[in-house]
Each structure stands twice: as C-alpha cells, then as structure tokens.
C-alpha atoms as a PDB file:
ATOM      1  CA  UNK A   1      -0.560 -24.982   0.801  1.00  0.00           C
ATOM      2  CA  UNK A   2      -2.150 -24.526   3.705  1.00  0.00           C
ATOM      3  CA  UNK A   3      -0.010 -23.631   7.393  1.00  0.00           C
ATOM      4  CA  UNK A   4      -2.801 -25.105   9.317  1.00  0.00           C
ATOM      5  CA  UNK A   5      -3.570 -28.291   8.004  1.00  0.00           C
ATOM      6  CA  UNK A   6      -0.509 -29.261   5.348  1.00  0.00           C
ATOM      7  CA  UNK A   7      -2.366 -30.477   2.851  1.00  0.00           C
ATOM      8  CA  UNK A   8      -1.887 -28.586  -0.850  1.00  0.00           C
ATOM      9  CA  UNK A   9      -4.983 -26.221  -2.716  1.00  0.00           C
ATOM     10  CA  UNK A  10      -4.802 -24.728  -5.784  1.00  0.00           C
ATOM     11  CA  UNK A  11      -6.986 -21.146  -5.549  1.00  0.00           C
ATOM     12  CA  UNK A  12      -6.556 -20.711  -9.775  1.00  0.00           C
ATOM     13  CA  UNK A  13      -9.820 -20.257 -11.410  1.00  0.00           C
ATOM     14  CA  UNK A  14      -9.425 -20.632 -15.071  1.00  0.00           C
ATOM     15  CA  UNK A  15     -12.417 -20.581 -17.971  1.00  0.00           C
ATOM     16  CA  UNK A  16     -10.972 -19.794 -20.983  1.00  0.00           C
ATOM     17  CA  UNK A  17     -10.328 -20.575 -24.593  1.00  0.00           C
ATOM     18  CA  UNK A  18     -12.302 -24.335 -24.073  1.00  0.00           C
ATOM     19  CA  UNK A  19     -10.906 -24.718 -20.932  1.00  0.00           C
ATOM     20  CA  UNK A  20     -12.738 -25.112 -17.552  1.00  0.00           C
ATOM     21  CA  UNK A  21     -10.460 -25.438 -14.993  1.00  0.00           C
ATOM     22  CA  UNK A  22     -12.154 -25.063 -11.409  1.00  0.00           C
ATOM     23  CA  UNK A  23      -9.792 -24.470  -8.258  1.00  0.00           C
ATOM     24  CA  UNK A  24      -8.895 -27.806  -6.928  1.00  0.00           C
ATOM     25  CA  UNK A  25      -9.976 -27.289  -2.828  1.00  0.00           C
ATOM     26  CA  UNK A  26      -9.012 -30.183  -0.588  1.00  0.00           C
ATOM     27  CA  UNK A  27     -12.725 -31.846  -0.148  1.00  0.00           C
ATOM     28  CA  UNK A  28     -11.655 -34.202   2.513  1.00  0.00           C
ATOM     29  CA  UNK A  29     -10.714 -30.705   4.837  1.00  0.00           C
ATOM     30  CA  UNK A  30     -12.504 -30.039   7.484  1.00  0.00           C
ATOM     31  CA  UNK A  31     -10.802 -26.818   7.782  1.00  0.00           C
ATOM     32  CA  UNK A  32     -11.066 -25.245   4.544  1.00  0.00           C
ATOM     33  CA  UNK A  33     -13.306 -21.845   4.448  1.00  0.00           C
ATOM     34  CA  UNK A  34     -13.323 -21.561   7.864  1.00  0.00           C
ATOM     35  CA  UNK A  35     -11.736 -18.179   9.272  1.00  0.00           C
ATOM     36  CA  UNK A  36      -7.491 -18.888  10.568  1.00  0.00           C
ATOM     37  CA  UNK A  37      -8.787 -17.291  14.357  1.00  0.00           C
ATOM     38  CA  UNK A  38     -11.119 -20.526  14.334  1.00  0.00           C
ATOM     39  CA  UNK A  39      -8.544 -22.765  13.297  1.00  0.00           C
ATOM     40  CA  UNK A  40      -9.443 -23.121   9.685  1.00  0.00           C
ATOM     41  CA  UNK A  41      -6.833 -23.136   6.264  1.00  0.00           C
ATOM     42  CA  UNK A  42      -3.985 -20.515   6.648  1.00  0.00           C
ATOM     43  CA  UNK A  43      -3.232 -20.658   3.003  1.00  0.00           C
ATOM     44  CA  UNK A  44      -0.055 -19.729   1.673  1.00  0.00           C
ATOM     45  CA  UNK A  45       2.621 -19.958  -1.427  1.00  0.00           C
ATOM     46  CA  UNK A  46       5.369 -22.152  -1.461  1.00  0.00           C
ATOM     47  CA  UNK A  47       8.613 -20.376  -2.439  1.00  0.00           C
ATOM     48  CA  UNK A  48       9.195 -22.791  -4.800  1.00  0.00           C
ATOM     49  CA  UNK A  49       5.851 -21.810  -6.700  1.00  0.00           C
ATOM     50  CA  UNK A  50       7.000 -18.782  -9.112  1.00  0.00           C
ATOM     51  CA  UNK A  51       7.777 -17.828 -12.796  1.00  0.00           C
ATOM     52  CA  UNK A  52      11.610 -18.284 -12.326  1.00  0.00           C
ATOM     53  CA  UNK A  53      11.214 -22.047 -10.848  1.00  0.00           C
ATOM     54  CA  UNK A  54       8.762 -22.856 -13.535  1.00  0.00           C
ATOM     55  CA  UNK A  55      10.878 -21.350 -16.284  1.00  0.00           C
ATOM     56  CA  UNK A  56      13.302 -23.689 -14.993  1.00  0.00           C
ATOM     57  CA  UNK A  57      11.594 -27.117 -14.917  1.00  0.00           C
ATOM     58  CA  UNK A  58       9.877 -26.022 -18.564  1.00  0.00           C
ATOM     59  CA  UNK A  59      13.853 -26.180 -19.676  1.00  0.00           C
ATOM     60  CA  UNK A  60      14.465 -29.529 -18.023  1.00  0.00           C
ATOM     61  CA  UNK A  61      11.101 -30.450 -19.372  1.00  0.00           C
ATOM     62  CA  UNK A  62      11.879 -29.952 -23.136  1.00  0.00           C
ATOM     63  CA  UNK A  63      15.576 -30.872 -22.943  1.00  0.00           C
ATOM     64  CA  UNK A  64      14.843 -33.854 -21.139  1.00  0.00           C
ATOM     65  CA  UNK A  65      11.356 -35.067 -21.260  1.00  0.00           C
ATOM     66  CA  UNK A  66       9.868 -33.722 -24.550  1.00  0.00           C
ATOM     67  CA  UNK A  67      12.375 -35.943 -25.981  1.00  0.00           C
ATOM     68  CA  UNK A  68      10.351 -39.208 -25.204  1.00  0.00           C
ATOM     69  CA  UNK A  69       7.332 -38.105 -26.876  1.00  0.00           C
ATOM     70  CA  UNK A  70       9.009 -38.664 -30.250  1.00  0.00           C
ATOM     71  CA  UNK A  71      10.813 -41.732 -29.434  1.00  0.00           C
ATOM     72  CA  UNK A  72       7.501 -43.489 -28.407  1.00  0.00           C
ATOM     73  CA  UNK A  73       5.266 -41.475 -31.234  1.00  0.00           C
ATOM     74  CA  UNK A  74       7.475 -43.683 -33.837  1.00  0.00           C
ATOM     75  CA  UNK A  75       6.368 -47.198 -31.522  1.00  0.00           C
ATOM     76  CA  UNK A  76       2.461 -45.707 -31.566  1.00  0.00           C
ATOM     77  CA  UNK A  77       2.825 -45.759 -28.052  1.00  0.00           C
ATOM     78  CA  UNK A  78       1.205 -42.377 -27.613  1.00  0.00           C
ATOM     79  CA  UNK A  79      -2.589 -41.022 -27.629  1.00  0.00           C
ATOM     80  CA  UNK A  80      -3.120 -37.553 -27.368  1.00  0.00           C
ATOM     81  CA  UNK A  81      -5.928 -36.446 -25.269  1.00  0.00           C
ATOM     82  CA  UNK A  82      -7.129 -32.785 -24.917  1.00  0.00           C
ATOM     83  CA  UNK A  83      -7.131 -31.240 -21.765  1.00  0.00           C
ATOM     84  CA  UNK A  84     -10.701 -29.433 -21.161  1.00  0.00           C
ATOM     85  CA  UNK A  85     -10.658 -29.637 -17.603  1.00  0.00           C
ATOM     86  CA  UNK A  86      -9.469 -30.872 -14.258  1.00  0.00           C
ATOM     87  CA  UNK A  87      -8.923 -34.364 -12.869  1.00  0.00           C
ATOM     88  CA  UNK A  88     -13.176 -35.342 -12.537  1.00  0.00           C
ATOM     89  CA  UNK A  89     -13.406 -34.232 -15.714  1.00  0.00           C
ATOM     90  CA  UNK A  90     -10.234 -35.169 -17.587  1.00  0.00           C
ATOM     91  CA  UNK A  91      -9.206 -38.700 -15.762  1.00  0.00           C
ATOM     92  CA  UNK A  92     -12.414 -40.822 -17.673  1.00  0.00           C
ATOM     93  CA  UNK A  93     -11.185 -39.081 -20.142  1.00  0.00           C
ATOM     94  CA  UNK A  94      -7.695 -40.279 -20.671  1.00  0.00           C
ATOM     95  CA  UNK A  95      -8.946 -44.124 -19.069  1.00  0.00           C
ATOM     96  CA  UNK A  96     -11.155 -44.026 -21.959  1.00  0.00           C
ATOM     97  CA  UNK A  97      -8.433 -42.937 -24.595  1.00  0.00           C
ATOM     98  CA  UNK A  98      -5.843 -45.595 -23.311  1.00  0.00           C
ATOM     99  CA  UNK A  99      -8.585 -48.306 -23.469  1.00  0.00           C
ATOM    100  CA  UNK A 100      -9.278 -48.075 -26.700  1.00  0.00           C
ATOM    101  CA  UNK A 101      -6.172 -47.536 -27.813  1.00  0.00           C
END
C-alpha cells in the first residue's frame, strides 16, 4: 500500500512455470515512481500481509470454502479456467469460459 496516496500495489514479479504474472502498479497514480521527498508513493506492507495470516485464511479457505466447489461440481455449475496471468490477461478469459458455458 502506499502511505502517500492509499491506494494498494502489488511489487511481485512472477514468470514462472506458464505463468506471467506482472506487478499490478496503480495506473490511475499520479504519484507512483516518483521519489517520497517529491511527494510520490511511500510504499509499504500491511501487517496483515505475511505467511502466518495467509496460513490462516488458506485453513478457513479449505474448511470453509473448498467445500462449495464440490457441491456445485455435482450441479455442473463450475468451469475451470487456468490462470496464466493477471486480470488484462485472465478476465476475457474467464468472460469467455462462463459464456460458453
């Protein structure tokens, strides 16, 4: 997240194993890439962003969530898409997967 501004960024840059994930930098921020002494992004981690808390939601995930998939498998209800990328490159991707489902 970013002190300055508020807005959320996510730095990770991952290409790997089919997968082309590109850091997702808030475009529409005026601020971003320019240096904190000239009032641009003062990026930081939330404390909530770790292995522990993750750990956690995975468990609430698969007790929980994980759960559904199954129930709505047996109605047909589900279409698996795979993920090879971020949101401009994934999104027409799952549009076109529910459309012709």
């Amino acid at each position: 997240m970013c002190k300055t501004c508020g807005k959320n960024f996510n730095i990770a840059n991952i290409h790997e194993e089919g997968l082309d994930l590109d850091p997702l930098l808030n475009d529409d921020c005026e601020k971003y890439g320019k240096p904190v002494s000239e009032g641009g992004c003062d990026l930081y981690q939330r404390s909530d962003d770790n292995e522990e808390v993750v750990k956690g939601r995975l468990e609430i995930y698969n007790k929980e969530t994980a759960p559904l998939v199954d129930f709505y498998e047996k109605k047909g209800m589900v279409v698996n898409v795979k993920v090879t990328g971020g949101p401009k490159v994934m999104v027409p991707k799952v549009m076109e997967a529910l459309n012709s489902a």
